[in-house]
Structure formats: C-alpha cells, structure tokens
Protein backbone atom coordinates (compact mmCIF):
# COMPACT_ATOMS: atom_id res chain seq x y z
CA UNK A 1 -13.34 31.90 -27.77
CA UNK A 2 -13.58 35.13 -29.90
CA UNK A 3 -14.83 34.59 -32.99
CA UNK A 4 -13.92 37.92 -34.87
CA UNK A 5 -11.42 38.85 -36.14
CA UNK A 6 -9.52 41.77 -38.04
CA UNK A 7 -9.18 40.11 -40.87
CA UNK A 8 -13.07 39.01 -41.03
CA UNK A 9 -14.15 42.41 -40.58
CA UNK A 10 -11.81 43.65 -43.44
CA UNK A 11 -13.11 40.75 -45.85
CA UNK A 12 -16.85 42.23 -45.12
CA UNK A 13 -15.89 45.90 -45.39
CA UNK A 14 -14.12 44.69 -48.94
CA UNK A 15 -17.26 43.36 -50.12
CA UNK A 16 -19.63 45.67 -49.55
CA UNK A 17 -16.98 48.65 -50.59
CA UNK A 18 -16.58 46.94 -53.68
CA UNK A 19 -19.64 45.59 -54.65
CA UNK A 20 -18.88 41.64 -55.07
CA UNK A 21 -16.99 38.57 -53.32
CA UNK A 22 -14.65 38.53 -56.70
CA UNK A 23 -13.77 41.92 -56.38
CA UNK A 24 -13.10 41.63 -53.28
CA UNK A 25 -11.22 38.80 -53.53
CA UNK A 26 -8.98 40.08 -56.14
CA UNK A 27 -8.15 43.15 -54.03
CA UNK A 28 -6.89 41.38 -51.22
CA UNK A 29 -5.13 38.56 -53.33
CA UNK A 30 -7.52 35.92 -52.77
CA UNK A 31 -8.83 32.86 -54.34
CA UNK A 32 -12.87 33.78 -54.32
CA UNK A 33 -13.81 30.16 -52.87
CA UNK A 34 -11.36 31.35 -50.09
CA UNK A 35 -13.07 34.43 -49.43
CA UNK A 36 -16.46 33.04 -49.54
CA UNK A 37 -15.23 29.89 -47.46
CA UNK A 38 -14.39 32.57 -44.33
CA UNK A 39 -17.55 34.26 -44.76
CA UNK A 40 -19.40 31.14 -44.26
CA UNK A 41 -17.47 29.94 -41.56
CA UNK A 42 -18.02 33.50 -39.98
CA UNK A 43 -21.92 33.30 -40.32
CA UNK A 44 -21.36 29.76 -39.04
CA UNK A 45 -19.66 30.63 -36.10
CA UNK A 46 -21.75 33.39 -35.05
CA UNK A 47 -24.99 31.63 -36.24
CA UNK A 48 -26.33 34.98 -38.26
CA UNK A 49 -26.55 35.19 -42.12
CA UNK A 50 -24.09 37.77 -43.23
CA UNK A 51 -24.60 38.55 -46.43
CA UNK A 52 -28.22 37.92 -48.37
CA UNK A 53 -27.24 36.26 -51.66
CA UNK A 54 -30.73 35.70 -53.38
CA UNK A 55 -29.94 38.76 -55.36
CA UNK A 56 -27.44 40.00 -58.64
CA UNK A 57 -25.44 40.65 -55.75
CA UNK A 58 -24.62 40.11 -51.98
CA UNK A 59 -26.15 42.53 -49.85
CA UNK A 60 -25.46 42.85 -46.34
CA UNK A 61 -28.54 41.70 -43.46
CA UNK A 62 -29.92 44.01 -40.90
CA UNK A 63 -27.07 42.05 -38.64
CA UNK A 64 -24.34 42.16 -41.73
CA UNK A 65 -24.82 45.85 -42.03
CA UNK A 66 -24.56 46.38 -37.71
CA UNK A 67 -21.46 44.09 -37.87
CA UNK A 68 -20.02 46.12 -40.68
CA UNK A 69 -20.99 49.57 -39.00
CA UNK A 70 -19.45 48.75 -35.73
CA UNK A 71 -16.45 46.71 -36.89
CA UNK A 72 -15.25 49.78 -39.18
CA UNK A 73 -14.89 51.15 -36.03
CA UNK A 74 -12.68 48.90 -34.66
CA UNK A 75 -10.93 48.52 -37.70
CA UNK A 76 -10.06 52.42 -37.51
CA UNK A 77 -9.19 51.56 -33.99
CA UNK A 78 -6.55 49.33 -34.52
CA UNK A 79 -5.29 50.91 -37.43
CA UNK A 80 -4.82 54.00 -35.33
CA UNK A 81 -3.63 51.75 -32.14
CA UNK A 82 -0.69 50.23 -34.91
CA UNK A 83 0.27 53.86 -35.58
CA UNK A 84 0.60 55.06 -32.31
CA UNK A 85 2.64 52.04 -31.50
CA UNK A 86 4.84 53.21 -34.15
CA UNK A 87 4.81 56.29 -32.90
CA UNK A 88 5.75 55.98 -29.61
CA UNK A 89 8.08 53.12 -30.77
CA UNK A 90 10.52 55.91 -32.77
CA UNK A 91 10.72 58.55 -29.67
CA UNK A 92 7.38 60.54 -29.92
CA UNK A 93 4.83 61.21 -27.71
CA UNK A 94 1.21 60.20 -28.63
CA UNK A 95 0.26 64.25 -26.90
CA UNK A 96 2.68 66.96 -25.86
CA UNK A 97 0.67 69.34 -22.82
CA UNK A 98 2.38 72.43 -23.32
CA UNK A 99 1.10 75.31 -20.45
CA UNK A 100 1.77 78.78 -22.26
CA UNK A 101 2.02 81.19 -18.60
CA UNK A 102 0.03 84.17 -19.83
CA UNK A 103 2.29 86.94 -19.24
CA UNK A 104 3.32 85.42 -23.25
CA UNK A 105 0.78 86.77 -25.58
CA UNK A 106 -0.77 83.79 -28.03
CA UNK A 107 0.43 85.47 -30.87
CA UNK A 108 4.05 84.92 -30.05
CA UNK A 109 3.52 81.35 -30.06
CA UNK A 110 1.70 80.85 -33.52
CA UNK A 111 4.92 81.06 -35.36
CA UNK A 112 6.22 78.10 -32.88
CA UNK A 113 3.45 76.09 -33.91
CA UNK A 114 3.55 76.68 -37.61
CA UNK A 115 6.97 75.62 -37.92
CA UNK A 116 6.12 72.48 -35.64
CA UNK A 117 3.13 71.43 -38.22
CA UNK A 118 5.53 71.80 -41.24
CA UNK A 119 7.77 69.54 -40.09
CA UNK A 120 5.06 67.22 -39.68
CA UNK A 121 5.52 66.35 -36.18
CA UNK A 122 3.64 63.45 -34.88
CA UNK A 123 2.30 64.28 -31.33
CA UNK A 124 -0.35 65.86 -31.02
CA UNK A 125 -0.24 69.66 -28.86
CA UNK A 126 -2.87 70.33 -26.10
CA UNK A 127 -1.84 73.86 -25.09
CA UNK A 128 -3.33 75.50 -21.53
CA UNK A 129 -2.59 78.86 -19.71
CA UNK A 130 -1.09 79.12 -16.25
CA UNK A 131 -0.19 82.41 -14.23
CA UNK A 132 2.58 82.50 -12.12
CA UNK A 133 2.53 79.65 -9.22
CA UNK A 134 0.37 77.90 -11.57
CA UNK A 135 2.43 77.11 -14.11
CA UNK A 136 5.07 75.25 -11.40
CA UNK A 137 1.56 73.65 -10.13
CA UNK A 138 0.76 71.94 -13.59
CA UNK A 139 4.24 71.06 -14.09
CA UNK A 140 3.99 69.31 -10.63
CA UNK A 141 1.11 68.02 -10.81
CA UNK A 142 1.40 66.33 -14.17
CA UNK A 143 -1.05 67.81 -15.72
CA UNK A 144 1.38 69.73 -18.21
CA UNK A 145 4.30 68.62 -19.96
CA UNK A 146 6.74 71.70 -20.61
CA UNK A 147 5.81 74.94 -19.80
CA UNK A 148 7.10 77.88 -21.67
CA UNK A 149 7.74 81.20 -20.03
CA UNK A 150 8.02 80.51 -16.28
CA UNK A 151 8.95 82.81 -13.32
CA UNK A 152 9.88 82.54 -10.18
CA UNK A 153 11.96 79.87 -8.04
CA UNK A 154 11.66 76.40 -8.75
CA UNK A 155 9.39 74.56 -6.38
CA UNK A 156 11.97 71.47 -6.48
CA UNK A 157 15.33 72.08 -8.35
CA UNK A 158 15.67 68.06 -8.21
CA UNK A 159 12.64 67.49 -10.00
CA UNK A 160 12.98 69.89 -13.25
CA UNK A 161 15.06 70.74 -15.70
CA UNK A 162 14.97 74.81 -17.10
CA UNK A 163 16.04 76.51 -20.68
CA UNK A 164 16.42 80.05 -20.26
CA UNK A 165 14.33 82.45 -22.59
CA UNK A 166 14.35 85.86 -21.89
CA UNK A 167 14.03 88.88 -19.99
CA UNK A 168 10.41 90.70 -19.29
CA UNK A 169 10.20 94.55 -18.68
CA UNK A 170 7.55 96.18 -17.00
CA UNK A 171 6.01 99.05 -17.36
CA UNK A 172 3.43 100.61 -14.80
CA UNK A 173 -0.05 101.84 -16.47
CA UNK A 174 -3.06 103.93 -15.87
CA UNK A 175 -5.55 105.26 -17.82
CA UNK A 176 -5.67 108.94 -19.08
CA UNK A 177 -8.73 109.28 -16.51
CA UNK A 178 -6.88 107.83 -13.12
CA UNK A 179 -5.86 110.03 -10.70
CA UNK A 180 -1.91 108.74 -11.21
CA UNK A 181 -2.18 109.79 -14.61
CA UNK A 182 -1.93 113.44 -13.98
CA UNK A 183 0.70 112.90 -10.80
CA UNK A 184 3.84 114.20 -10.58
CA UNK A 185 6.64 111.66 -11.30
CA UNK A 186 8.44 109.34 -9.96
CA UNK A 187 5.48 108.49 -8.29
CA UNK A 188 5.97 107.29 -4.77
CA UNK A 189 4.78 103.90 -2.82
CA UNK A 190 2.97 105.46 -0.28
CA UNK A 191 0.95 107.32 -3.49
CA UNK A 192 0.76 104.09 -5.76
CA UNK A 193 -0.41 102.36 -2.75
CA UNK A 194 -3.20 104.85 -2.21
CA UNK A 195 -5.24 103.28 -5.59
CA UNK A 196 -6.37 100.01 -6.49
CA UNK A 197 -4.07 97.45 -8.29
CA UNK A 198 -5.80 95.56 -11.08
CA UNK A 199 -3.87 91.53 -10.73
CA UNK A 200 -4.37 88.08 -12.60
CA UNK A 201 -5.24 85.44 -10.63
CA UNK A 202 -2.74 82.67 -9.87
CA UNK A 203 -3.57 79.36 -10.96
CA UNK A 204 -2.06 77.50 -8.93
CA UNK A 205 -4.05 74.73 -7.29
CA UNK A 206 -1.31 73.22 -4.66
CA UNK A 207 1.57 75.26 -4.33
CA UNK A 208 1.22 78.44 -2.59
CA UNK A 209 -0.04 81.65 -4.41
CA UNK A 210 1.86 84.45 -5.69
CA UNK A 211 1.47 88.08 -6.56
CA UNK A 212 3.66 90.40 -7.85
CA UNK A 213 3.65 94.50 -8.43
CA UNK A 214 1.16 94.52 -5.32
CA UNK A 215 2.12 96.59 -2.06
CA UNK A 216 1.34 95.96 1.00
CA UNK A 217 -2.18 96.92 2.24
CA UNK A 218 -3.09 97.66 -1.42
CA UNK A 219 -6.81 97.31 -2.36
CA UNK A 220 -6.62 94.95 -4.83
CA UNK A 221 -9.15 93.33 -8.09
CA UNK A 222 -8.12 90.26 -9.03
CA UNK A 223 -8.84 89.43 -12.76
CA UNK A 224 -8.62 85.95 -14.88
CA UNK A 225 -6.12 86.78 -17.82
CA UNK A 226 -3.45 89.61 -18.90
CA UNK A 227 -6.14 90.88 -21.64
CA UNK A 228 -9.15 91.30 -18.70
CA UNK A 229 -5.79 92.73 -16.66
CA UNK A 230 -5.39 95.24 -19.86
CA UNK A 231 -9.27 96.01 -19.90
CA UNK A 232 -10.21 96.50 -16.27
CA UNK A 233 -7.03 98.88 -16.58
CA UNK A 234 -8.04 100.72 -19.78
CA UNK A 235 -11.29 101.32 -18.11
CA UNK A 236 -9.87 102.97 -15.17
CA UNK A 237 -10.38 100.40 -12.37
CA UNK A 238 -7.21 100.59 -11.09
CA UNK A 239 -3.31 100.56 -11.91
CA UNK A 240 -0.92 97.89 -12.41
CA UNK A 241 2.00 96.64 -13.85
CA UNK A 242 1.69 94.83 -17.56
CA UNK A 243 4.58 93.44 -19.64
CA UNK A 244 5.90 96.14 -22.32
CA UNK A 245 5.15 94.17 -25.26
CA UNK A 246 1.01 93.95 -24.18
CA UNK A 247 1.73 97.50 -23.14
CA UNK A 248 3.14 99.39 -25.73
CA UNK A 249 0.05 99.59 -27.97
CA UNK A 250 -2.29 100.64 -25.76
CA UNK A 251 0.32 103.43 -24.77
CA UNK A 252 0.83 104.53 -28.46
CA UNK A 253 -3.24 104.68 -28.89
CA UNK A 254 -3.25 106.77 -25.43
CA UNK A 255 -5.76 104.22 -24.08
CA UNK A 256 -2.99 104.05 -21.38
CA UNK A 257 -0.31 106.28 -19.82
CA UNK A 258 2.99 104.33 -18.56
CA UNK A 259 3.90 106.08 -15.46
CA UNK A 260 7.39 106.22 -13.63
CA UNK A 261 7.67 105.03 -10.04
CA UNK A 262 9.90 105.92 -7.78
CA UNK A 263 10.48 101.23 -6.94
CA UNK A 264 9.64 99.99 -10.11
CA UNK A 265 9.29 96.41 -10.62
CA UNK A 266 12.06 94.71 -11.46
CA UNK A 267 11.99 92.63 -14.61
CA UNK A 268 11.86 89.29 -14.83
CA UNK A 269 13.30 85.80 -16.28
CA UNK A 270 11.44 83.75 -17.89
CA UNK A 271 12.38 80.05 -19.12
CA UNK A 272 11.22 76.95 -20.50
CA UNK A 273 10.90 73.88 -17.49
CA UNK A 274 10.02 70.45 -18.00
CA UNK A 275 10.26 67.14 -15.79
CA UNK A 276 14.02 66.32 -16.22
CA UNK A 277 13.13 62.43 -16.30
CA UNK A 278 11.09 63.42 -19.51
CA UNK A 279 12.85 62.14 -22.81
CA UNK A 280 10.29 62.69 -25.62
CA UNK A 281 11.53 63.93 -29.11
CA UNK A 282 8.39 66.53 -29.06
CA UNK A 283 9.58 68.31 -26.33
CA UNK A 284 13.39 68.51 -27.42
CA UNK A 285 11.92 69.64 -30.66
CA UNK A 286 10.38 72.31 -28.79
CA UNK A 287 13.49 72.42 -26.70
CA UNK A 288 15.57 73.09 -29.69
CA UNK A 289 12.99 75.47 -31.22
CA UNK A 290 13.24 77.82 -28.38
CA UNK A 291 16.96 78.08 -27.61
CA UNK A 292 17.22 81.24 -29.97
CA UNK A 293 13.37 81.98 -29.29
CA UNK A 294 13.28 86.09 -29.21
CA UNK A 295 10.75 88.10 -27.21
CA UNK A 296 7.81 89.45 -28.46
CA UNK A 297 7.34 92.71 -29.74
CA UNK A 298 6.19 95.44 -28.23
C-alpha cells in the first residue's frame, strides 16, 4: 500500500514554509492536533522521524528534508499534470509542432507569434524548418503538426487538409563578379545551364526529393538553408533562384544582380496543411490567424 500522499507532502511543505505546525495549520484550515496527528501517523507509517521537535521549533531530519526536496517535486508534478488536464479538457493542445518551410523568412512569423502570446494561448509552440518534400515528410510522418508555407502536390489529398496563403515570385541572382552578371539578357538555358546552381537541401526523410530552378545536367552545390543559399550566392559560387522578398535587399545593396531568363521559374503557391483528422483549438487559432496572412516584404 502507498503510504504518501499529496496531501502529506503539502502538510510538510506548509510547515517548514511557514515555520510552525500552528501556522501551518491555520493556513490550510486545520485543527493543529489534526495536523500533528497526520504527521505522526506519516512518520509511523514510514518508520522515519519527520520532523526533530527537541527545539523552539520543528526542524526537518536529514530524511524530513529528502522527503520534502523530492516530494515538492511531485507536488509541482501534479499540479502541472491537473493543469494540463484542464487544458486538454477545454480543446487545447498540451504542444502545437509547427514546421515553418524556409523559403518564409523567420521574421515574417514573429508578428504571428506575438499576437499568439497576447492572447495567452495555452499550448505550448515547438517550431522546426522543412524545405520542400520535407515539409509533406514531417507532416506525414507526425513529427509536425501544421506546416505553414508548403509547395508542391500533396503526397495524399485524403490525408490533409490545405489553407491557401499566397503567391511566391522568383527572381534569378548572381553576384556582380559571375560571369551571368555581365551577359546579355534574357539569358538562355543552354547559358544558365553552363554555371553552377547554388540549391537547399530537401529535408525530406521518406518521400522522394525535390529540386526546383535546377536544369538538367546542371552542376549543382547543395546548401542547408535559404540564408547559406543567399551567401554561397553573394560570394559568387554559383547562381540560383531566391524568393523576391530574401532577394530584394541584397539587390538594392548590389551584393546581387537579378538577371532575366529567357524560362524563368514560375512562381509558386504556398499554403498552410495540417492532418484533416486534427481538431485542436491551437491550430484553428493559427488557422484563423493566417486566412488574411500577407506576404512578406521584399
């Protein structure tokens, strides 16, 4: 049979807080020969002096002060276990995994966020970064909730649920030193094709990898995120095609030239998508947030 309980570890953590069994007694509304009755009974039961009360006042054992130190924790525990019952009792998740694909720049976000901590939203965000496949791959997989700013077909239509967001240009860049920089435009394939394309790696662990803006036969380096995409371009390790809003300031500061091509990439759509048996109020409130949601700026 257990012997400890909630309520003993609160009476202990009462006494020592507040210095005496009649204060603590009168802070939890009761009788002090009922207080010090349970305290016996709990030394009693678990054969170990509690309290030593040869002193003023009762001072907690080498085993009193262990019990007290490692039933606070438990006592935090359930305290937090009762609130998350709550919680998830009134429509919230305890954790909403939100995978931010990368062509979105953090920034854009922040705002989202902000306005989701104001309204003192209970679940707690865990946010990730896919590219391309890999955002369909952690919706999949489970391993992310919602996932804001998709491309691409949907692995399986029966599975997920989409919220459109908005359109995303392209523009393709160089730097001032690359050979394409000084070409005569529109550039053709067969010329783009001749130089090295600077990509981000897909994420995607299961379903099959993507590229885009790469032609066929094109040398290729294959970099982790938009901003080493940005770099490795800025640098003059290759070409590529970047969203206009990353873009646009590195054009303005003439760390890159946008070039016209001759088959540009076509923009794309990007959306929200989320498993369309998933009902939490964290992800309509995100949902909701991002029906009007405009594009960042370039």
């Amino acid at each position: 049979m257990l012997k400890l309980t909630l309520e003993s570890l609160e009476l202990i953590d009462a006494i020592d807080r507040l210095g005496s069994f009649a204060r603590a007694a009168n802070a939890l509304g009761k009788v002090p020969s009922a207080l010090t009755y349970s305290i016996r009974k709990l030394e009693d039961d678990l054969d170990v002096l509690i309290f030593d009360r040869r002193g003023y006042r009762a001072t907690l054992t080498p085993a009193g002060k262990l019990l007290l130190e490692e039933g606070r924790v438990l006592l935090e525990r359930a305290a937090q276990l009762q609130a998350e019952i709550a919680q998830t009792a009134k429509g919230w998740e305890l954790e909403l995994r939100i995978a931010l694909d990368a062509i979105l720049p953090w920034q854009w976000v922040e705002p989202h966020i902000a306005a989701y901590f104001r309204e003192a939203c209970p679940a707690r965000l865990r946010f990730s970064e896919e590219t391309l496949a890999g955002s369909w791959d952690a919706l999949t997989d489970r391993r992310v909730d919602l996932v804001i700013g998709a491309t691409g077909d949907i692995p399986n239509s029966a599975l997920f649920s989409t919220q459109a967001l908005f359109d995303v240009k392209f523009a393709y860049c160089v730097a001032p030193s690359h050979p394409l920089a000084r070409a005569t435009e529109p550039i053709s394939q067969n010329d783009v094709r001749q130089f090295r394309a600077i990509t981000v790696a897909d994420t995607s662990r299961n379903l099959p990898l993507r590229t885009t803006g790469l032609l066929s036969g094109q040398d290729r380096l294959v970099v982790p995120s938009i901003r080493a995409k940005i770099d490795a371009q800025i640098a003059g390790l290759g070409g590529g095609y970047l969203p206009v809003w990353s873009a646009k300031a590195h054009i303005k500061q003439k760390q890159l030239v946008e070039k016209i091509v001759d088959a540009p990439k076509p923009q794309a759509s990007l959306v929200l998508a989320w498993r369309t048996s998933s009902r939490g109020r964290a992800l309509n409130w995100w949902r909701n947030r991002l029906l009007a949601a405009k594009a960042p700026r370039a």
